[in-house]
Protein backbone atom coordinates (compact mmCIF):
# COMPACT_ATOMS: atom_id res chain seq x y z
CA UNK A 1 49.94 75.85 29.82
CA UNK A 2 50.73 73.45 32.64
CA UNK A 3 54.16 71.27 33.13
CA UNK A 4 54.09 69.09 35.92
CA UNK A 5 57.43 67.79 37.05
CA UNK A 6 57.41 64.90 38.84
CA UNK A 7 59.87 62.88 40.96
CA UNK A 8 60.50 60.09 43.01
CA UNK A 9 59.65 56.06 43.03
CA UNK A 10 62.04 53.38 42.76
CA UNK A 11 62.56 49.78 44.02
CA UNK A 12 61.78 48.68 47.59
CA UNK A 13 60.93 45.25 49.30
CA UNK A 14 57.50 45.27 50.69
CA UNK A 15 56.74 46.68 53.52
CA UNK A 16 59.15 49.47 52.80
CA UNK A 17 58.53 53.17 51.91
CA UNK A 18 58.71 55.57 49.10
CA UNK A 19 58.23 58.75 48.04
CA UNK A 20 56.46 61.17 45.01
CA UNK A 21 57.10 64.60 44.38
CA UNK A 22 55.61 66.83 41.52
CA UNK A 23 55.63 70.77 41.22
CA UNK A 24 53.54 72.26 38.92
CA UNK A 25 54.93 75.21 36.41
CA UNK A 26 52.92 77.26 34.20
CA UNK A 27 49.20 78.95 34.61
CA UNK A 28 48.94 77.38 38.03
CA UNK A 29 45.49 79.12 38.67
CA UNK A 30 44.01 77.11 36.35
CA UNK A 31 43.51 73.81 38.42
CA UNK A 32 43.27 73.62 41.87
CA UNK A 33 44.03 70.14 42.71
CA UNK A 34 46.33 67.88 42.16
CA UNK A 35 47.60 64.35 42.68
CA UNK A 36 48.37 61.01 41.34
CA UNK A 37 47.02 58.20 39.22
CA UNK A 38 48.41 54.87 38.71
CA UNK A 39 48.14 52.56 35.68
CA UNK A 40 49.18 48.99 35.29
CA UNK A 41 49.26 47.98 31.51
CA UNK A 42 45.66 46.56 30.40
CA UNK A 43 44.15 47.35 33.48
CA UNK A 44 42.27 51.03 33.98
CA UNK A 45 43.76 54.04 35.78
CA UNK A 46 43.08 54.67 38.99
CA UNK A 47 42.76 57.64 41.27
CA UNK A 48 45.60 57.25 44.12
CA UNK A 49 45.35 60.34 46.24
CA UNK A 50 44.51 63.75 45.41
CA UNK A 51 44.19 67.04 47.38
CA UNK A 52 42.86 70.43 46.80
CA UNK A 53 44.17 73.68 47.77
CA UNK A 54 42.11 73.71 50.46
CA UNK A 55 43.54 70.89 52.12
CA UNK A 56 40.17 68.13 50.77
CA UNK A 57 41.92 64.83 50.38
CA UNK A 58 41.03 61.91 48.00
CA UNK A 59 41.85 58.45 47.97
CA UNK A 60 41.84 54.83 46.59
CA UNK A 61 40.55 52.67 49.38
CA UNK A 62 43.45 50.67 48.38
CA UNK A 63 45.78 53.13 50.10
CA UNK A 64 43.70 53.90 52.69
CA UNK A 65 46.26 54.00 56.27
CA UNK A 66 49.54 53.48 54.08
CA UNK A 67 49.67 56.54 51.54
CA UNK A 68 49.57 60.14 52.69
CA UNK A 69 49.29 63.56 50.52
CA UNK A 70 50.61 66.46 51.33
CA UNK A 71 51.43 70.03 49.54
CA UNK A 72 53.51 72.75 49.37
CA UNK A 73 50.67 75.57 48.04
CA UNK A 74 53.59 78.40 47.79
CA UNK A 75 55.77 75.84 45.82
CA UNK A 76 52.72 74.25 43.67
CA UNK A 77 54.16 71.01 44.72
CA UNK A 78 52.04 67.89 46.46
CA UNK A 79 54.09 65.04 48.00
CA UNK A 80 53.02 61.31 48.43
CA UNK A 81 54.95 59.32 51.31
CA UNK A 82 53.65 55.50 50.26
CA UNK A 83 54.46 53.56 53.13
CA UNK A 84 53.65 49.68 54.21
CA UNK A 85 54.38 48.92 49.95
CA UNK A 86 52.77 45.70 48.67
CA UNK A 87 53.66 44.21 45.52
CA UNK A 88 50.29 45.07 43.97
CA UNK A 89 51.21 48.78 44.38
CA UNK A 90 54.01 48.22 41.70
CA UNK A 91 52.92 50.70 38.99
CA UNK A 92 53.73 53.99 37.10
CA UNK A 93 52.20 56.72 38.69
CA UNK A 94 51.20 59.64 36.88
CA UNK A 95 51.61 63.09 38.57
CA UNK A 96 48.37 65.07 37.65
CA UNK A 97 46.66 68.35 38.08
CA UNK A 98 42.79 69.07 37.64
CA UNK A 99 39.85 70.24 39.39
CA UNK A 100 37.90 69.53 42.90
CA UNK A 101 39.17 66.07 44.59
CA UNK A 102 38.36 63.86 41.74
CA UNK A 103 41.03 66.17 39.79
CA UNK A 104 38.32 66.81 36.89
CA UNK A 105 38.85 68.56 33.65
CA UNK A 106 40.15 70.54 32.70
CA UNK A 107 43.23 68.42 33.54
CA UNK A 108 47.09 68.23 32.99
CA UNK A 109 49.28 65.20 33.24
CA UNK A 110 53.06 64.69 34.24
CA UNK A 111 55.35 61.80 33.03
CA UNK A 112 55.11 58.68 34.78
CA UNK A 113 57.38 57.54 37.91
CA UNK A 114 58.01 53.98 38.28
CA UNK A 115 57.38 51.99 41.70
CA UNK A 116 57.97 48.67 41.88
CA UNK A 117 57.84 46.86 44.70
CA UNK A 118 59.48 43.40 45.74
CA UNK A 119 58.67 40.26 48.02
């Protein structure tokens, strides 16, 4: 079993800057990616940025230049510094841990962290 504990978001005016944290607890051996998706109500989820323990990276071309992944492989944790916000970006994102870049199944999901973002 898998808990992913995620962290982070918030409120900013765009053009500003946050940050998402989620460490993974449990039978970490059994994924060996992990990232975020973001969901808007009525609209379909969508890969943010992902990376594998060996360092691949994934991303929406959306965030391409503004979000950056990073992890912590001794502390099963991945960070996501979102900088250059727009107020299209305003979403829950969904902390999430799977297989190869595309974070495949078998998968685990975290709770959602809000960003919204203003102006």
């Amino acid at each position: 079993q898998v808990h992913l504990v995620g962290s982070g978001g918030g409120s900013v005016q765009a053009g500003g800057s946050l940050s998402l944290s989620c460490a993974a607890v449990g039978s970490v051996a059994s994924f060996n990616a992990m990232g975020w998706y973001r969901q808007v109500p009525g609209k379909q989820r969508e890969l943010v940025e992902a990376i594998t323990t060996n360092g691949i990276t994934n991303y929406a071309d959306s965030v391409k230049g503004r979000f950056t992944i990073s992890s912590d492989n001794a502390k099963n944790t991945v960070y996501l510094q979102m900088n250059s916000l727009k107020p299209e970006d305003t979403d829950a994102y969904y902390c999430h841990a799977g297989q190869g870049p595309n974070l495949g199944f078998p998968y685990y999901w975290g709770q959602g962290n809000q960003v919204t973002v203003w102006g």
